[in-house]
Protein backbone atom coordinates (compact mmCIF):
# COMPACT_ATOMS: atom_id res chain seq x y z
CA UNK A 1 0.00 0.00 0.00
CA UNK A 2 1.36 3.59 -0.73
CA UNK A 3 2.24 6.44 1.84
CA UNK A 4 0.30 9.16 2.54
CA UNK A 5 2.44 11.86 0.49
CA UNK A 6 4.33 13.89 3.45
CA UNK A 7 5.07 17.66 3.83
CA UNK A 8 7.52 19.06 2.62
CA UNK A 9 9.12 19.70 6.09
CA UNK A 10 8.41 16.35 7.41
CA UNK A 11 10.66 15.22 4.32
CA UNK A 12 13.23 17.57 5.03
CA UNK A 13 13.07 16.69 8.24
CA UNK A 14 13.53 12.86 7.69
CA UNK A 15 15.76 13.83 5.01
CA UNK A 16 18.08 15.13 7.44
CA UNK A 17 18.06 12.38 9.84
CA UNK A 18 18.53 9.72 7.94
CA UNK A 19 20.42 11.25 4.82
CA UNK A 20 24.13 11.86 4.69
CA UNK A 21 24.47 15.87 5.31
CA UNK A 22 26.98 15.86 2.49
CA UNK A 23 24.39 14.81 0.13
CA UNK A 24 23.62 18.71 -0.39
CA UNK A 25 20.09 20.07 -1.36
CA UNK A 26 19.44 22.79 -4.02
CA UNK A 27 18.31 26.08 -2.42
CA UNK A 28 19.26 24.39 1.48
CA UNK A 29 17.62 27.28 3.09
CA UNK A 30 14.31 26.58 1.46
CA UNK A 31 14.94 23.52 -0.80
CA UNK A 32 11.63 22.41 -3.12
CA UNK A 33 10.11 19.29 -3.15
CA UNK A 34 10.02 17.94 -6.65
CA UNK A 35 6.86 15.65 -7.36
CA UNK A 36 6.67 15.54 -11.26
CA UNK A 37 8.09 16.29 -14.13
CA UNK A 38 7.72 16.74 -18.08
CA UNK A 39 9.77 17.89 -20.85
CA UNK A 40 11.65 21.27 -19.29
CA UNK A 41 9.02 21.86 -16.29
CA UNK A 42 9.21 20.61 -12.80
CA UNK A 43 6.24 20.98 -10.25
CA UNK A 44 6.51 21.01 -6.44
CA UNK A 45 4.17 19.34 -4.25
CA UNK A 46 1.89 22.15 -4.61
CA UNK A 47 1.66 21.89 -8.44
CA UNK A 48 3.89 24.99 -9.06
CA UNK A 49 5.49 24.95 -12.57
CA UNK A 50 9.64 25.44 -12.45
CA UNK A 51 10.97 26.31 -15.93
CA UNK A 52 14.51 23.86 -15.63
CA UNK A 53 17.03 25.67 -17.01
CA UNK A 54 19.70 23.10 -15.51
CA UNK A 55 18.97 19.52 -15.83
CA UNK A 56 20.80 18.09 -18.66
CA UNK A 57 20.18 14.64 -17.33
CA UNK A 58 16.52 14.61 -18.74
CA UNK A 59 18.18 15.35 -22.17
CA UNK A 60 15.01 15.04 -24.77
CA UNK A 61 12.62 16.18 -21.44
CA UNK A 62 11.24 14.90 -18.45
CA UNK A 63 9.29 11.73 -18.79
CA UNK A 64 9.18 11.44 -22.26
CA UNK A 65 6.72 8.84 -23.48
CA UNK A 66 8.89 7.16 -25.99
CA UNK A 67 11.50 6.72 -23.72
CA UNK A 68 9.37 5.70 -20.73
CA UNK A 69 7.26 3.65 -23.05
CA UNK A 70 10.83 1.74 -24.26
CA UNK A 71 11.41 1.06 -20.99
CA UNK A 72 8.19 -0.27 -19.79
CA UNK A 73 8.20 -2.72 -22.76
CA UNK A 74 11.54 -4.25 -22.05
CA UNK A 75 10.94 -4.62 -18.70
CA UNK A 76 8.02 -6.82 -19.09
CA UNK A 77 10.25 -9.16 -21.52
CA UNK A 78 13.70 -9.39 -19.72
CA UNK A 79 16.23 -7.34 -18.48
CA UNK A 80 19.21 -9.23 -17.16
CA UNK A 81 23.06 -9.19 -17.62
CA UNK A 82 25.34 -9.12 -21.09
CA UNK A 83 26.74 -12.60 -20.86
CA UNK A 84 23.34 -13.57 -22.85
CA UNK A 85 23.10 -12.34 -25.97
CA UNK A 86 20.72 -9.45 -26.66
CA UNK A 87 20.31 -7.76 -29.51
CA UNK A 88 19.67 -4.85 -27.60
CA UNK A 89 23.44 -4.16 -26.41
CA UNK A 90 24.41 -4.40 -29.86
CA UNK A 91 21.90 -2.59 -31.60
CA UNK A 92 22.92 0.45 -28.99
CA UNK A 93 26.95 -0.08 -29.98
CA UNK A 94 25.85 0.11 -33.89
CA UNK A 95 23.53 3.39 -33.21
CA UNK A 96 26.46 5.16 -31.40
CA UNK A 97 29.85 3.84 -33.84
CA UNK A 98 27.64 5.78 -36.65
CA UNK A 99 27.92 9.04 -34.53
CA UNK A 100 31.25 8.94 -33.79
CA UNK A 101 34.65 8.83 -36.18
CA UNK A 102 35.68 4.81 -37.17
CA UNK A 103 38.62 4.48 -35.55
CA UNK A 104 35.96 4.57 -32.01
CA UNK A 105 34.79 1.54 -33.03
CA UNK A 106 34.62 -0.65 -29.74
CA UNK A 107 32.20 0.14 -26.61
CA UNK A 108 31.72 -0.78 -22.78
CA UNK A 109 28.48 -0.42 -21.33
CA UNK A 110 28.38 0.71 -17.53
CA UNK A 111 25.62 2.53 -15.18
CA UNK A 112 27.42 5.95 -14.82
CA UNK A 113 30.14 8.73 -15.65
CA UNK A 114 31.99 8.37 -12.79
CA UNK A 115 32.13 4.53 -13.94
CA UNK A 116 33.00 5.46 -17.38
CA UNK A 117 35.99 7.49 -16.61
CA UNK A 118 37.01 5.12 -13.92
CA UNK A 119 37.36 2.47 -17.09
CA UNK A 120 38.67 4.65 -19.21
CA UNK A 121 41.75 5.69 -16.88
CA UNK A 122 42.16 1.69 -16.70
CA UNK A 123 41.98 1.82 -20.23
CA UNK A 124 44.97 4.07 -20.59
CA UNK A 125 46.92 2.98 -17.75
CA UNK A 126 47.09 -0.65 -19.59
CA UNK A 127 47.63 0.43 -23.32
CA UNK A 128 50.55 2.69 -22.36
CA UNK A 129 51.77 1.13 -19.29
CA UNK A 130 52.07 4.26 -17.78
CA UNK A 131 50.94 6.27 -15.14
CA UNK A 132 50.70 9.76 -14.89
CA UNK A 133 47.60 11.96 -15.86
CA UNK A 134 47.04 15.44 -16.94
CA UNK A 135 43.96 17.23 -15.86
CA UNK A 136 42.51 20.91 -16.49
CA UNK A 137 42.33 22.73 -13.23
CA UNK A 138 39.42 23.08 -11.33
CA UNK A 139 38.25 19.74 -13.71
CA UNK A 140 35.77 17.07 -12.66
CA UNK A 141 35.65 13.67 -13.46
CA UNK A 142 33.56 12.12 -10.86
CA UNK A 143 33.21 10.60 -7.17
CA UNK A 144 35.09 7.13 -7.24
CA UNK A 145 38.78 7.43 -5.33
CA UNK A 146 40.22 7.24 -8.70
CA UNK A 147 38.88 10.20 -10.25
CA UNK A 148 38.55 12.31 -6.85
CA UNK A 149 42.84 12.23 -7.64
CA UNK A 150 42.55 13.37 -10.83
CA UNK A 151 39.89 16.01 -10.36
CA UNK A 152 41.09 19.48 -8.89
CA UNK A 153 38.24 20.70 -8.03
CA UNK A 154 37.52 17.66 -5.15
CA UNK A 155 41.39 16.85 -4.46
CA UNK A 156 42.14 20.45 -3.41
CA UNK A 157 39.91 20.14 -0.78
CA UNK A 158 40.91 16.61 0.13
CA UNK A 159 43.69 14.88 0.76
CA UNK A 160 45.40 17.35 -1.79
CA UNK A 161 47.46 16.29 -5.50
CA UNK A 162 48.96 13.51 -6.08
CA UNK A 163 52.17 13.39 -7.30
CA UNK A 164 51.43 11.53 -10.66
CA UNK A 165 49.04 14.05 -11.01
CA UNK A 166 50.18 17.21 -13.26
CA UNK A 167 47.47 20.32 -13.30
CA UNK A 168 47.47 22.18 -16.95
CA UNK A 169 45.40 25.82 -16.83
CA UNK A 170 41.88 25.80 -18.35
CA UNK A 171 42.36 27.50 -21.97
CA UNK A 172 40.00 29.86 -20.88
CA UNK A 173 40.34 33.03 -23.45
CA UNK A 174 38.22 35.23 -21.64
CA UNK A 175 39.67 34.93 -18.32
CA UNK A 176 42.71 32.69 -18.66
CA UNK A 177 46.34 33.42 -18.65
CA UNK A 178 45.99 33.52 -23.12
CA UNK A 179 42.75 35.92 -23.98
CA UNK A 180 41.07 36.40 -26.92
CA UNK A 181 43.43 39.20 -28.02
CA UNK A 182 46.62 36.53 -28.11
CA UNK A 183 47.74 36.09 -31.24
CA UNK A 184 47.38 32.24 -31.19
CA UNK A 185 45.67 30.90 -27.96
CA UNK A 186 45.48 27.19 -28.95
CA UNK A 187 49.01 27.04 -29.44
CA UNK A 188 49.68 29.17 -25.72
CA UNK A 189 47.64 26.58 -24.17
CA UNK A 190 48.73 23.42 -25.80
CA UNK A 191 52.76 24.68 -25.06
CA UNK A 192 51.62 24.84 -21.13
CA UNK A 193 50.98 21.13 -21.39
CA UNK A 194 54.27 19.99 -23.25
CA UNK A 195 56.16 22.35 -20.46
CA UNK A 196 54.21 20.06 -17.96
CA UNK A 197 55.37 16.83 -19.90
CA UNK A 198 59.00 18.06 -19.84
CA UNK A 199 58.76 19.11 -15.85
CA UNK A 200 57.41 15.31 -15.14
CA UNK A 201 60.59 14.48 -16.89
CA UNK A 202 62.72 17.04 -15.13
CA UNK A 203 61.34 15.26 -11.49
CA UNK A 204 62.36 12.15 -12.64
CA UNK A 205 59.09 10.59 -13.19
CA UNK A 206 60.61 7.43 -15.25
CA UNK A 207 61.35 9.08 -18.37
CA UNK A 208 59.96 11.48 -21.06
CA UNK A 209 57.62 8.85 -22.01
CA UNK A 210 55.54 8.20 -19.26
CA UNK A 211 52.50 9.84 -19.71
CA UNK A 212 49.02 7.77 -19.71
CA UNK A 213 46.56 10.06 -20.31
CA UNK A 214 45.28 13.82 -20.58
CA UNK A 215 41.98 14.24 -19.58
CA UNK A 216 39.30 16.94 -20.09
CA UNK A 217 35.61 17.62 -20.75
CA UNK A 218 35.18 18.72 -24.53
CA UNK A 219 33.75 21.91 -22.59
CA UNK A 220 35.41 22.39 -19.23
CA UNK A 221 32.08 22.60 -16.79
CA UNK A 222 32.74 23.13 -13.22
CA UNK A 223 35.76 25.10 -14.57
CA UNK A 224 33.37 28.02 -16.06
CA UNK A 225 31.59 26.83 -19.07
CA UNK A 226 34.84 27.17 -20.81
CA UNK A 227 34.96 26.82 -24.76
CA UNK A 228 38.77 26.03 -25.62
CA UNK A 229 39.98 28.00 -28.81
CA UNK A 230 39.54 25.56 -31.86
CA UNK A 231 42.92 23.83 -32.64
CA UNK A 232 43.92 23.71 -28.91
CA UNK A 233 43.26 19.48 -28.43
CA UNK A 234 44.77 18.64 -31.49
CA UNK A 235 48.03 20.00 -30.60
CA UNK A 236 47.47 18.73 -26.74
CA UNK A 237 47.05 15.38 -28.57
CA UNK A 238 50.31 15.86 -30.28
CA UNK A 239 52.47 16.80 -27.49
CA UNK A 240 50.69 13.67 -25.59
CA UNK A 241 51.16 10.89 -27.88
CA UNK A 242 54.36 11.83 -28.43
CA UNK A 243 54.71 11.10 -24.58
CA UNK A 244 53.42 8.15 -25.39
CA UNK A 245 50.12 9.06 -23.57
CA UNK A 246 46.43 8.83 -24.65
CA UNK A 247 44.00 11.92 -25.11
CA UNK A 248 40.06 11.09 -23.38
CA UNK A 249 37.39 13.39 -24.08
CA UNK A 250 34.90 13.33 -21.32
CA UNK A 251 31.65 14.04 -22.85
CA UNK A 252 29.54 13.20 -19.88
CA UNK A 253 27.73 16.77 -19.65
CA UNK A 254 28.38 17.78 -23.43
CA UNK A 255 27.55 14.84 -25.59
CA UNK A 256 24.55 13.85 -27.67
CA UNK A 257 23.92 16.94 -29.76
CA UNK A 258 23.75 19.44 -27.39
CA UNK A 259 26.34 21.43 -29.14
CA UNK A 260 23.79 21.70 -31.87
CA UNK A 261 26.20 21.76 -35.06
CA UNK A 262 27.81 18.58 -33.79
CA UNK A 263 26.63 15.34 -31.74
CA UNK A 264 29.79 15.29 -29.61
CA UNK A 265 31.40 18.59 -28.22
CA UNK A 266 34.89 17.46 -29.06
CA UNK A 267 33.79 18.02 -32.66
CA UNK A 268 34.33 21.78 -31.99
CA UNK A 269 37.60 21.12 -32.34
CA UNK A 270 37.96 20.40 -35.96
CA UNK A 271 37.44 17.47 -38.09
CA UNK A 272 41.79 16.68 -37.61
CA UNK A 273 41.15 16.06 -34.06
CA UNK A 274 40.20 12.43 -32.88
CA UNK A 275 40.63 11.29 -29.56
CA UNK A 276 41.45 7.61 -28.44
CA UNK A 277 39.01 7.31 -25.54
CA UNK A 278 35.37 9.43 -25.30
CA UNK A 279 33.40 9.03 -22.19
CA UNK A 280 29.38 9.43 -21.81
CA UNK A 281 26.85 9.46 -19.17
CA UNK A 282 23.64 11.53 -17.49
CA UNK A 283 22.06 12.03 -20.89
CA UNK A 284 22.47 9.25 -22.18
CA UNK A 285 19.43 7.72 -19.98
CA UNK A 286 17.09 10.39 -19.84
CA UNK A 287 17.43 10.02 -16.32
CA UNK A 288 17.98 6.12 -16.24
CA UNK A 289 21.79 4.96 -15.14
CA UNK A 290 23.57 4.12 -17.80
CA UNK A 291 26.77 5.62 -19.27
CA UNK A 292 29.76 4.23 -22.43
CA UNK A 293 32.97 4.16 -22.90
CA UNK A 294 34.10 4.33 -26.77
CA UNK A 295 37.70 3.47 -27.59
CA UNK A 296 39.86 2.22 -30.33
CA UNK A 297 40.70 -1.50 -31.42
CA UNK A 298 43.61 -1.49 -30.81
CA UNK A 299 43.49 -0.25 -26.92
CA UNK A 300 40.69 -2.72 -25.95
CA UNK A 301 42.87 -5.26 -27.41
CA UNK A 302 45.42 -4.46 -24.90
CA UNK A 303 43.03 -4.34 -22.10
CA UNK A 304 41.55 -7.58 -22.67
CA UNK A 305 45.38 -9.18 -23.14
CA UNK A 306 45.40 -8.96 -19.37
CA UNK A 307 43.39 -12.11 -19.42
CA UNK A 308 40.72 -10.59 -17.02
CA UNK A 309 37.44 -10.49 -17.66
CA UNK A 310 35.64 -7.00 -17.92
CA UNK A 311 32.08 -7.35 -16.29
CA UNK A 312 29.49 -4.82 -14.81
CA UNK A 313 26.45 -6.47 -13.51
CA UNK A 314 23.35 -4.08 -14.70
CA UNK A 315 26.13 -2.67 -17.93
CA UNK A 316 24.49 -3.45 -21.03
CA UNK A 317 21.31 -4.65 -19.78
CA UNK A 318 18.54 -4.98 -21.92
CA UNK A 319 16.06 -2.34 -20.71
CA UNK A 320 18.95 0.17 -20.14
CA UNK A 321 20.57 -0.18 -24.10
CA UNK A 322 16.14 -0.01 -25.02
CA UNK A 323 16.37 3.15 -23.27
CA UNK A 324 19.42 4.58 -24.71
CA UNK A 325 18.18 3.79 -28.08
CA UNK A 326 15.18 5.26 -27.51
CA UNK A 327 16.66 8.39 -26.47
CA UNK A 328 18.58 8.53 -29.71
CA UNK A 329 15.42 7.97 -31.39
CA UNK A 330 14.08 11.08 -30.16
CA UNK A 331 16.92 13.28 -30.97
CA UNK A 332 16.75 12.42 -34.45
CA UNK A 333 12.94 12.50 -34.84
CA UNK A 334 12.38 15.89 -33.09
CA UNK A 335 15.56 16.99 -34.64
CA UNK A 336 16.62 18.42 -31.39
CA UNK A 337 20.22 19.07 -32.41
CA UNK A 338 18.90 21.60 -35.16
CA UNK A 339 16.82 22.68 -32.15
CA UNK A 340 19.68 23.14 -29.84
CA UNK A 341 21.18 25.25 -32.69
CA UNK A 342 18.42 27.42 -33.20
CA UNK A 343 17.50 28.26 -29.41
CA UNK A 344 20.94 28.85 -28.78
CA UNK A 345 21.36 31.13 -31.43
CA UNK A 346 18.11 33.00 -29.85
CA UNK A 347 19.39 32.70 -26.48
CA UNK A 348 22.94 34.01 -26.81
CA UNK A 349 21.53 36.76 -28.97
CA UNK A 350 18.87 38.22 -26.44
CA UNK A 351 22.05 38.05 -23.55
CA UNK A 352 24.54 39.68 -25.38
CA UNK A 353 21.79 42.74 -25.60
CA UNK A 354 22.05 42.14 -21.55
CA UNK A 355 25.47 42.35 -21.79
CA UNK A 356 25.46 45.41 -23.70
CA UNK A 357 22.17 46.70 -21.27
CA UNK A 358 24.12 45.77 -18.14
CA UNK A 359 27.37 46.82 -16.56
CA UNK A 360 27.61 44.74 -13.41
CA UNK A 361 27.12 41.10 -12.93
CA UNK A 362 25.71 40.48 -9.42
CA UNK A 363 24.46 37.30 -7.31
CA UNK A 364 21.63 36.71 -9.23
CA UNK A 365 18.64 34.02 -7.76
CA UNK A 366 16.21 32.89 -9.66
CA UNK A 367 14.18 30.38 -7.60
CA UNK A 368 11.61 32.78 -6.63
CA UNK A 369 10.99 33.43 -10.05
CA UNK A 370 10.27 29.78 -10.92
CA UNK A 371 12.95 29.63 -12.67
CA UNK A 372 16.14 26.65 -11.56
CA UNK A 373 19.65 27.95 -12.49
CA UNK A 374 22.92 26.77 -10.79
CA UNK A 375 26.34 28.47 -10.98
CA UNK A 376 29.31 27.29 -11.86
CA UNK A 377 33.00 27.94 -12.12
CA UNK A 378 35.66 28.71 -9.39
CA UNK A 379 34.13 32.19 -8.20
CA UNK A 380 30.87 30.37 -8.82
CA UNK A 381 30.14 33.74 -11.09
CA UNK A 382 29.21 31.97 -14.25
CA UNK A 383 25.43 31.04 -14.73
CA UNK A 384 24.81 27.94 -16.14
CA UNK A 385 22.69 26.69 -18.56
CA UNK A 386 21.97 23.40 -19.61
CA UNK A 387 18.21 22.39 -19.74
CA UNK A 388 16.69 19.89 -21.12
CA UNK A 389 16.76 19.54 -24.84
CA UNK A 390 13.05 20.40 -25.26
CA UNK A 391 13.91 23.99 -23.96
CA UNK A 392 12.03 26.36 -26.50
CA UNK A 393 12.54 29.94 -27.37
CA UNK A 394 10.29 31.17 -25.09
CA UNK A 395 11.35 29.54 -22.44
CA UNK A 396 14.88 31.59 -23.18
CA UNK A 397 12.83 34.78 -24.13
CA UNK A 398 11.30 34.12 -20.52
CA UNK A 399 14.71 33.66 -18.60
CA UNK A 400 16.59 36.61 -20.26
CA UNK A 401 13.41 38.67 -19.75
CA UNK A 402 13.74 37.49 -16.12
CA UNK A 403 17.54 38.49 -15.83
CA UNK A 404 17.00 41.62 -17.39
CA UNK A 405 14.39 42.57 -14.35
CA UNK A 406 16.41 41.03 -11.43
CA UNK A 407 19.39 42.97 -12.51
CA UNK A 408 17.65 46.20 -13.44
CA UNK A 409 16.49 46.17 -9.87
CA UNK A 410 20.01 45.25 -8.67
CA UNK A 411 21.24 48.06 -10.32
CA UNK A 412 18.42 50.62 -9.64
CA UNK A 413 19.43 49.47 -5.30
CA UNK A 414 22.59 50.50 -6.34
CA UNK A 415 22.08 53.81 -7.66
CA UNK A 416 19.95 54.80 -4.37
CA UNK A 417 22.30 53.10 -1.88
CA UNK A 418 25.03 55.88 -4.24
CA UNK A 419 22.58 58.59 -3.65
CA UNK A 420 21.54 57.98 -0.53
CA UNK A 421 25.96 57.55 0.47
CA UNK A 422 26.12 61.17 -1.27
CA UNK A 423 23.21 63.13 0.25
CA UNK A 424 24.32 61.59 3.97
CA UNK A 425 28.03 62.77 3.24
């Protein structure tokens, strides 16, 4: 029998007794109670509507009925491990190889990004039988103990870096230490991570040639929303094979078309850049647990000469590879990455007239405006956006319209607190 739904303070309440307290709420000084959700809306317990401007978990939309429909059909068939063939699993591995460039021909099936990154640092670690990793700074890669090391943004406040562990700057041109006004950015970048290479060698870490891996998002997240200048991973790849490394593109966040002009985010880069491990998750699922890892032949040949066996319980599973087809489904047949292209092109057009309308950038809430935003970066001063894929233009009229009033009244507070400063002196 079901439970009487509770109040919202007799959840929190429970919530906090029984819940870890560093299993953090949104909004912890009055956090909402989520009850339903569909396409880019979420509704509290009260039936208020919340325009989502930050889940990019439910990528095609809350609940959609195709991909909840896929999923209730499989279930009531089978769903079960990959040691039985299913032509599920590789119906999914055929759907995504078509995406991506051939040489990413091979795939591993897993339940999230934090598991998929976990493998692929295996992954590299065996091909190259070497250690050390190159990160971004202030990157994330996920909660597992492996990927808290390589992730500045947890380790810093941990038990700090380790020393296989070499921190390049974020190729941040707007911020960085190379802006948009340096001649050649990419290059600036990419020469900070062979410098890093040669240090590692300087210290005596074995020998020129012992990186395994450079790791970043395709767009740096927690770092800022950061956009590397084009050009900059291909020449990171060069400087890392040629220390014998591997480049993975961690496309957990960025992946499946939300880019608009290209399905992956790495493809921002330029059609010369490949890289040898790509990484997805949250997505994916639509909100169901199940992330990839896509690699070459030839390094999940060398992973497998180990002689163990490679096996994730619920990876692969029937109803999870229904679902992820399902979702891929959708993209194509509401065309969602011409969608993405379009209401981008909107949205970033009605904020650069903020940017032009506005002088100061302040701490900006929008919770009470029914709107859900979450910052990001490491002054937590960047807004981010990434909503489901459903978002329409005006939903993004609606949020810009809403900025526009939160920080003309910022600004008008200002101006009297000025006045008000003057007249008293």
């Amino acid at each position: 029998m079901r439970r009487a739904q509770r109040s919202r303070q007799e959840t929190l309440s429970l919530r906090r007794r029984i819940i870890g307290s560093s299993c953090r709420l949104f909004y912890p000084n009055d956090p909402l109670k989520i009850v339903k959700a569909r396409g880019q809306y979420m509704y509290d317990e009260n039936g208020r509507q919340y325009l989502d401007c930050i889940n990019n978990v439910a990528h095609v939309g809350h609940c959609h009925p195709d991909v909840v429909q896929a999923a209730h059909e499989q279930n009531q068939l089978l769903n079960t491990n990959s040691r039985y063939l299913h032509d599920n699993l590789t119906d999914y591995a055929e759907r995504l190889s078509e995406k991506l460039p051939e040489k990413l021909c091979t795939f591993y099936f897993l339940n999230s990004g934090s598991e998929a990154n976990d493998l692929a640092l295996r992954l590299a670690r065996q091909f190259t039988k070497h250690e050390d990793v190159i990160v971004l700074d202030h990157a994330y890669h996920g909660h597992l103990t492996s990927l808290i090391d390589i992730s500045p943004y947890k380790f810093r406040n941990l038990e700090g870096q380790k020393e296989w562990v070499h921190v390049a700057p974020v190729p941040d041109t707007y911020r960085g230490l190379y802006r948009e006004d340096h001649e050649d950015p990419a290059t600036a970048y990419a020469n900070e991570v062979e410098n890093i290479i040669k240090q590692a060698h300087k210290k005596g870490r074995k020998s020129m040639f012992q990186i395994a891996a450079f790791f970043a998002e395709s767009l740096p997240s927690v770092g800022g929303q950061i956009i590397p200048p084009e050009g900059y991973f291909h020449k990171v790849a060069e400087h890392v094979h040629k220390a014998g490394g591997v480049f993975v593109a961690d496309e957990i966040q960025v992946g499946f078309g939300r880019v608009g002009k290209h399905f992956w985010a790495f493809q921002l880069q330029g059609e010369e850049f490949i890289p040898d491990i790509v990484t997805m998750g949250k997505p994916i699922g639509n909100g169901h647990p199940i992330a990839c890892v896509a690699t070459t032949k030839e390094i999940a040949e060398a992973f497998a000469a180990t002689g163990v066996e490679y096996f994730n319980t619920f990876g692969g599973n029937p109803v999870s590879c229904a679902i992820g087809l399902a979702v891929l489904d959708v993209i194509e047949k509401e065309q969602l990455q011409v969608h993405a292209t379009e209401v981008g092109n909107f949205l970033m057009k009605l904020l650069v007239e903020q940017k032009i309308k506005h002088p100061i950038i302040g701490d900006v809430r929008l919770k009470e405006e029914y709107i859900l935003l979450s910052t990001d970066g490491p002054g937590r001063n960047v807004l981010k956006f990434k909503p489901p894929m459903c978002f329409a233009m005006e939903d993004a009229k609606f949020v810009v319209d809403t900025i526009d009033k939160l920080l003309t009244d910022m600004e008008n507070k200002q101006l009297n607190q000025e006045k008000t400063s003057i007249g008293s002196t």
